[in-house]
Protein backbone atom coordinates (compact mmCIF):
# COMPACT_ATOMS: atom_id res chain seq x y z
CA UNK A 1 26.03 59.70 13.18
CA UNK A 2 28.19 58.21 10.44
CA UNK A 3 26.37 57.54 7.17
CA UNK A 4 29.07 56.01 5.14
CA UNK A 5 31.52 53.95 6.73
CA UNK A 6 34.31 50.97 4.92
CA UNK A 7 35.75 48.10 6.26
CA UNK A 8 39.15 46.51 5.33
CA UNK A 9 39.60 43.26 5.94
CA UNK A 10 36.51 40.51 4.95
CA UNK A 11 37.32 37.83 7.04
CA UNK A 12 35.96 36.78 10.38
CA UNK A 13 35.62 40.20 12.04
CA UNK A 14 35.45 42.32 9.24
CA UNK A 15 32.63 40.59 7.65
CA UNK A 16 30.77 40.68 11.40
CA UNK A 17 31.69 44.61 11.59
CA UNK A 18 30.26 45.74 8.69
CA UNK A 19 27.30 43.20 9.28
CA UNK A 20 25.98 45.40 12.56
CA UNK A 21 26.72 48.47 10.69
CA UNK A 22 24.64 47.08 8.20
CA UNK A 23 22.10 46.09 10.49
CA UNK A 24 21.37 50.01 12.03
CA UNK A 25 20.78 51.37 8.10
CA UNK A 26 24.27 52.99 7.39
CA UNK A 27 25.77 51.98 3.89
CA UNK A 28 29.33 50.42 4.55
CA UNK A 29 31.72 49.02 2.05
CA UNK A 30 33.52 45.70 2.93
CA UNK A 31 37.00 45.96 0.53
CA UNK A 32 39.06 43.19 0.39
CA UNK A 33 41.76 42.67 -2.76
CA UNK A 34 40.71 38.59 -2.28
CA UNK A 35 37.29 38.22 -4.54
CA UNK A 36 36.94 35.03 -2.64
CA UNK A 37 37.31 36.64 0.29
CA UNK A 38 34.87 38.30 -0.06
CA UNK A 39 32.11 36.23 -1.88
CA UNK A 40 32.36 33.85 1.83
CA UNK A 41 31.88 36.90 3.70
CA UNK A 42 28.63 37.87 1.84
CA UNK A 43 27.37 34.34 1.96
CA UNK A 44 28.45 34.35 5.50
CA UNK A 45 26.89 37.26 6.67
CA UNK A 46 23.63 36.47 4.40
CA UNK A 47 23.51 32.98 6.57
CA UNK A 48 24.50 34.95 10.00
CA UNK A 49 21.45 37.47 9.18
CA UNK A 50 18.60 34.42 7.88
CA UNK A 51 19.15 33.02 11.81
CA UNK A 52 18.91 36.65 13.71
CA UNK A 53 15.80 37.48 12.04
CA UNK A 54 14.31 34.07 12.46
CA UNK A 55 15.08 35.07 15.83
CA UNK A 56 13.53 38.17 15.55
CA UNK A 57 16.83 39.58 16.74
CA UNK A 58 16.89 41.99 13.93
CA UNK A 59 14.15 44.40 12.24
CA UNK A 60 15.22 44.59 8.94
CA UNK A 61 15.15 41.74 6.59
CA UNK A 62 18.52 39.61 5.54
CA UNK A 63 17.57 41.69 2.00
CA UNK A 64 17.52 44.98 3.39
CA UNK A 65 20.42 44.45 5.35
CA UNK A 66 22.54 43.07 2.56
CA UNK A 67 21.66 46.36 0.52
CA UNK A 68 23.11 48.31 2.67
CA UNK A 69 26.41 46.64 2.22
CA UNK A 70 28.50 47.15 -0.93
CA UNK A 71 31.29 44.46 -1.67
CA UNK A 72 34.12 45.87 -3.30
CA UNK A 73 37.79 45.04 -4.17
CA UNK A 74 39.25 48.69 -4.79
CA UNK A 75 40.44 50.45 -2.06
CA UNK A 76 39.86 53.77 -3.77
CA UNK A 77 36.01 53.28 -3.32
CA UNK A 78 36.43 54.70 0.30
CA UNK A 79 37.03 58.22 -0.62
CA UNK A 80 34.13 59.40 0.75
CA UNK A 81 33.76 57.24 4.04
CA UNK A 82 33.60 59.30 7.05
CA UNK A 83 34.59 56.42 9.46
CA UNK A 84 37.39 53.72 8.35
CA UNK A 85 37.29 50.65 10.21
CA UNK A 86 41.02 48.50 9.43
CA UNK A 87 40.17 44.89 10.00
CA UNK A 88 42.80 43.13 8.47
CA UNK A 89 45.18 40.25 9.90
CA UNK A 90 47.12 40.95 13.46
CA UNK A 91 50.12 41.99 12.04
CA UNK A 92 51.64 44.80 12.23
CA UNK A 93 53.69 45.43 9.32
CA UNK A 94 50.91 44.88 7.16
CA UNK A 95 48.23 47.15 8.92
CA UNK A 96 51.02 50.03 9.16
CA UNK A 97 51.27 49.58 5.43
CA UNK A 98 47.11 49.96 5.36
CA UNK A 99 46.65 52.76 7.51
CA UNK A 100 49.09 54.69 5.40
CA UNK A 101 46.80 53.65 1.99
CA UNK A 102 43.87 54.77 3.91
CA UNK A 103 45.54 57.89 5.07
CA UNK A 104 46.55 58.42 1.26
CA UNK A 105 42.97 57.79 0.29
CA UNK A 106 40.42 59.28 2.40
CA UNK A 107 40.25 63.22 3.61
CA UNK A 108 41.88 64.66 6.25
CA UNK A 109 38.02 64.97 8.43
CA UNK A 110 37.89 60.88 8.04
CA UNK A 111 38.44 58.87 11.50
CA UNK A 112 40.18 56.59 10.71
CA UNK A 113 39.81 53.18 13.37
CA UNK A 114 41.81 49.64 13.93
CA UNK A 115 40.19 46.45 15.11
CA UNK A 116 43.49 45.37 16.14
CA UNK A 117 43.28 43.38 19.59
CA UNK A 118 47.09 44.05 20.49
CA UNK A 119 49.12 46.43 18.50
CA UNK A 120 49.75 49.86 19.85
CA UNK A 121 47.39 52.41 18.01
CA UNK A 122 49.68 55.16 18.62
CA UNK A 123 52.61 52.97 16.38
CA UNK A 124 49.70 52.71 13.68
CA UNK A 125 49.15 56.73 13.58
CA UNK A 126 52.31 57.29 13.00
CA UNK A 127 51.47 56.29 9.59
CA UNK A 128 48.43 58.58 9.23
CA UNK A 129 48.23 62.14 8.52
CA UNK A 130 46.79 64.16 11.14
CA UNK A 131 46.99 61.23 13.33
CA UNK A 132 44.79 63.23 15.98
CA UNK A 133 42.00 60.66 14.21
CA UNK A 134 43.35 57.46 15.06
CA UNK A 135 42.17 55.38 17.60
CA UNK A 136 41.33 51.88 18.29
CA UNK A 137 37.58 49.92 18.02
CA UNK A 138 38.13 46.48 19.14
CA UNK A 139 35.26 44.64 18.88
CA UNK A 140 34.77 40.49 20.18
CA UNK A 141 34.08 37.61 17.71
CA UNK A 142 31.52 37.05 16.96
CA UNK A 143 30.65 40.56 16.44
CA UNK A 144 27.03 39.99 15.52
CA UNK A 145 26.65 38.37 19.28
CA UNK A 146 29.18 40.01 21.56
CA UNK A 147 28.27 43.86 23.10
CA UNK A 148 31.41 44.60 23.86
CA UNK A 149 33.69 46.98 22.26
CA UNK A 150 37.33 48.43 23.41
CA UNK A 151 37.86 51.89 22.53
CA UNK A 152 41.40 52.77 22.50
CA UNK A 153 43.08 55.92 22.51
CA UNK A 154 46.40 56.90 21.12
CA UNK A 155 48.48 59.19 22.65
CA UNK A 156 47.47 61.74 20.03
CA UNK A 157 43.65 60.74 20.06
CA UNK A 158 41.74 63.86 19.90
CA UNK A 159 38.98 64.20 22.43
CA UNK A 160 36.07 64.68 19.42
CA UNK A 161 37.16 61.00 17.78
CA UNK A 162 37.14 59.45 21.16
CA UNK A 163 33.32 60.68 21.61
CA UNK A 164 32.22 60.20 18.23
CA UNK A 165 33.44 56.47 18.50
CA UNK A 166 31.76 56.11 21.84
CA UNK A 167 28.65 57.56 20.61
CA UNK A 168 28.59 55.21 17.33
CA UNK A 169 29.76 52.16 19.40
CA UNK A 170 26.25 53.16 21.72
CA UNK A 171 24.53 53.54 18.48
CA UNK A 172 25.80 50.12 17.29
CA UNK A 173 23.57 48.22 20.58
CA UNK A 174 26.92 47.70 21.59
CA UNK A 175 29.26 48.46 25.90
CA UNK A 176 32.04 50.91 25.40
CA UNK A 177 35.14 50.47 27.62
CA UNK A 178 37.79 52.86 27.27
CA UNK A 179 41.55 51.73 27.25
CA UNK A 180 44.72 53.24 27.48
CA UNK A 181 47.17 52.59 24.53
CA UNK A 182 48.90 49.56 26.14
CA UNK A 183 49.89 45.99 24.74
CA UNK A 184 46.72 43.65 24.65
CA UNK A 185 44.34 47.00 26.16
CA UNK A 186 41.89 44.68 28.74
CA UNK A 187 40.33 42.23 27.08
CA UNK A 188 43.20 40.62 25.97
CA UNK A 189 46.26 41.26 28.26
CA UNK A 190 44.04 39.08 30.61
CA UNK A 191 42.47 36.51 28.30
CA UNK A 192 45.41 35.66 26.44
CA UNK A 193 48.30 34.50 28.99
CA UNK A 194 44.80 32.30 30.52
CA UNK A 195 45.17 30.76 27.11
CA UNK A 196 48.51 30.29 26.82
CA UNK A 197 48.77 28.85 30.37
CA UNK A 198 46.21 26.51 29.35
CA UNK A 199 48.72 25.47 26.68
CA UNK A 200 51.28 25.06 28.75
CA UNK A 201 48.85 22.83 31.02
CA UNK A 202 48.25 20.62 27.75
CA UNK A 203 52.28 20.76 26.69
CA UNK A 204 53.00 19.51 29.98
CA UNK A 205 50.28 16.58 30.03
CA UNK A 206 48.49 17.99 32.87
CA UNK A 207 45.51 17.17 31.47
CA UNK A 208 43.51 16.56 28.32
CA UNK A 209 42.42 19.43 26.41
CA UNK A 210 38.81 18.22 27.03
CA UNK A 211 39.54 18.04 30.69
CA UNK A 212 41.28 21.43 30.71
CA UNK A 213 38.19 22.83 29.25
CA UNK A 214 35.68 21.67 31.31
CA UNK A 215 37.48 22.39 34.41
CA UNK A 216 37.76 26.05 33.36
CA UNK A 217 33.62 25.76 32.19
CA UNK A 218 32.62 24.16 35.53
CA UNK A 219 35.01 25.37 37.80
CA UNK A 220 35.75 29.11 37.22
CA UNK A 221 31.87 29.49 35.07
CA UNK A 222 33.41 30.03 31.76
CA UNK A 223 30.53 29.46 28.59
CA UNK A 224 33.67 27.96 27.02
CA UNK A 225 36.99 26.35 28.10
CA UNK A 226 40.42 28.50 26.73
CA UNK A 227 41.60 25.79 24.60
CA UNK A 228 38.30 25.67 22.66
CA UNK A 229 38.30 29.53 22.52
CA UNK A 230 41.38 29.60 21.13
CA UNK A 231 40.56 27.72 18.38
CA UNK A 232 37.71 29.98 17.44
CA UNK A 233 39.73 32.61 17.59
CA UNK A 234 42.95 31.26 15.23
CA UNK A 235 45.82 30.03 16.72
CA UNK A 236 47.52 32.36 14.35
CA UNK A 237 45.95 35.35 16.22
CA UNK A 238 46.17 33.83 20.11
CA UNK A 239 50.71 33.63 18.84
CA UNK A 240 50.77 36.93 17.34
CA UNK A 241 49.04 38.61 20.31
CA UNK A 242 51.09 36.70 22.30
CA UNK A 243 54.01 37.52 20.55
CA UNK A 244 52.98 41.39 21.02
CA UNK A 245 52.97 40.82 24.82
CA UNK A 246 56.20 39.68 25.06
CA UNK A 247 57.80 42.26 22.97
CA UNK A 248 55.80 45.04 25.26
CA UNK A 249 55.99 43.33 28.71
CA UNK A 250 58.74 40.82 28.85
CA UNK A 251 59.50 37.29 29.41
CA UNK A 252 56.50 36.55 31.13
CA UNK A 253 54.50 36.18 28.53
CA UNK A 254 56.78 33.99 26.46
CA UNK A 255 54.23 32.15 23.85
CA UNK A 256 53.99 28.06 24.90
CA UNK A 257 56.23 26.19 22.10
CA UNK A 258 52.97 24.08 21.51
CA UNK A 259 51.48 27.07 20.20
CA UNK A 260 54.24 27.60 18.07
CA UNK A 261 54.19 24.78 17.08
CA UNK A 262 50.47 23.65 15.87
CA UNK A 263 50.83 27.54 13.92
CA UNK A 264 53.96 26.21 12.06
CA UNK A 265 52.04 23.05 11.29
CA UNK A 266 49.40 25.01 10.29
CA UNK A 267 46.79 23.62 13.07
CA UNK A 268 45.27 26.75 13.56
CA UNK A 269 41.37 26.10 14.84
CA UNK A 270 37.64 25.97 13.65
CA UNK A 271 39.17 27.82 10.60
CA UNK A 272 41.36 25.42 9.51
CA UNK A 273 39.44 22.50 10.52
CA UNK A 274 42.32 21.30 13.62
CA UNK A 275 43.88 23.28 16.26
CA UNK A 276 43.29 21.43 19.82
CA UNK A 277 40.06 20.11 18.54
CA UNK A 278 39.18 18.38 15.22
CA UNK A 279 36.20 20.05 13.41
């Protein structure tokens, strides 16, 4: 198994990420240029850790846990990481322009992984040398509490990186599915035009967004209506995934002009403090 692994990207997912790496005694580096950035995600992860082992969810102590992760601003402190984990925002410019620092940085043995929900991991190789190492680890917010990760091969994915990833994702507590290399992979080529169709729903004045919700909750057994979801996500994310979508599959999944538009106003959830709901 992997002993030293980095992050990129200490926001919401990153931060979880290299918390349950953390959490199974492998040193990980979290690297983000924003010192901000990443002073919430240690205090974040510190508080995420103090309620799992009150919970007695986790064996090691918040501490030991925190130990294990290194905080660091340089990107040139992941020479020696044998697994690369890009968690950076959904866009694709800027995690083509990552991979290729990463590529530029680590050796040519280093897998080198994106926890993009949407973008096409075989685009992202093509900025990687020996791009036989690239593949996708998707995992769900919030990381800490969700089992599920995607694995997703690229069409140049060697058979060795798929395993090791599926082996380390088993190793992680967390359920391995395996996609193919295709705009939104499972997860969310279903879950996001559900969202989006809810948006349409409140665009059209269907329904409140409360209503909307709890008829998806109590009719259809969701823990959580879309609309709510989506704001935990980040608008910002649900439009750019959308946006991918489109681009890949056509008209069909055109992104709802009230998404559009509560992104441009910069409504864009729990992380913001508005989206649909008002925190």
């Amino acid at each position: 198994m992997f002993s030293h692994v980095a992050v990129l990207g200490a926001g919401q997912m990153g931060s979880g990420i290299a918390q349950v790496i953390a959490q199974k005694d492998i040193s990980v580096q979290l690297v983000d240029l924003n010192e901000a950035a990443l002073k919430k995600a240690q205090s974040k992860i510190k508080n995420s850790l103090e309620k799992l082992y009150k919970k007695k969810l986790i064996t090691l102590t918040p501490d030991e846990v925190l130990q294990k992760i290194q905080f660091v601003s340089d990107i040139n402190s992941i020479k020696q990481s044998e697994l690369v984990i890009e968690a950076v925002p959904e866009n694709q410019n800027l995690k083509s322009k990552v991979f290729k620092q990463i590529s530029d940085t680590v050796s040519a043995n280093t897998i080198i992984a994106s926890n993009t929900s949407s973008i096409s991991l075989t685009y992202l190789a093509e900025n990687v040398s020996h791009p036989q190492r690239v593949a996708g680890l998707h995992f769900m917010n919030p990381v800490p509490l969700m089992t599920l990760v995607e694995i997703i091969r690229a069409e140049q994915t060697s058979d060795s990186v798929f395993e090791k990833l599926c082996q380390f994702t088993v190793f992680l507590d967390k359920t391995a599915v395996s996609s193919k290399d295709k705009p939104g992979f499972i997860v969310n080529r279903i879950l996001m035009p559900m969202i989006n169709e809810a948006v349409f729903a409140l665009q059209e004045s269907i329904a409140s967004a409360e209503d909307i919700d709890k008829a998806m909750q109590l009719g259809c057994h969701h823990p959580m209506g879309p609309l709510a979801l989506a704001d935990l996500i980040g608008l910002d994310t649900c439009l750019s995934i959308m946006e991918v979508l489109e681009e890949g599959l056509g008209e069909k999944y055109k992104p709802c002009p009230l998404l559009k538009k509560y992104v441009a106003e910069g409504r864009l959830g729990k992380k913001t403090g508005k989206g649909f709901y008002t925190y």
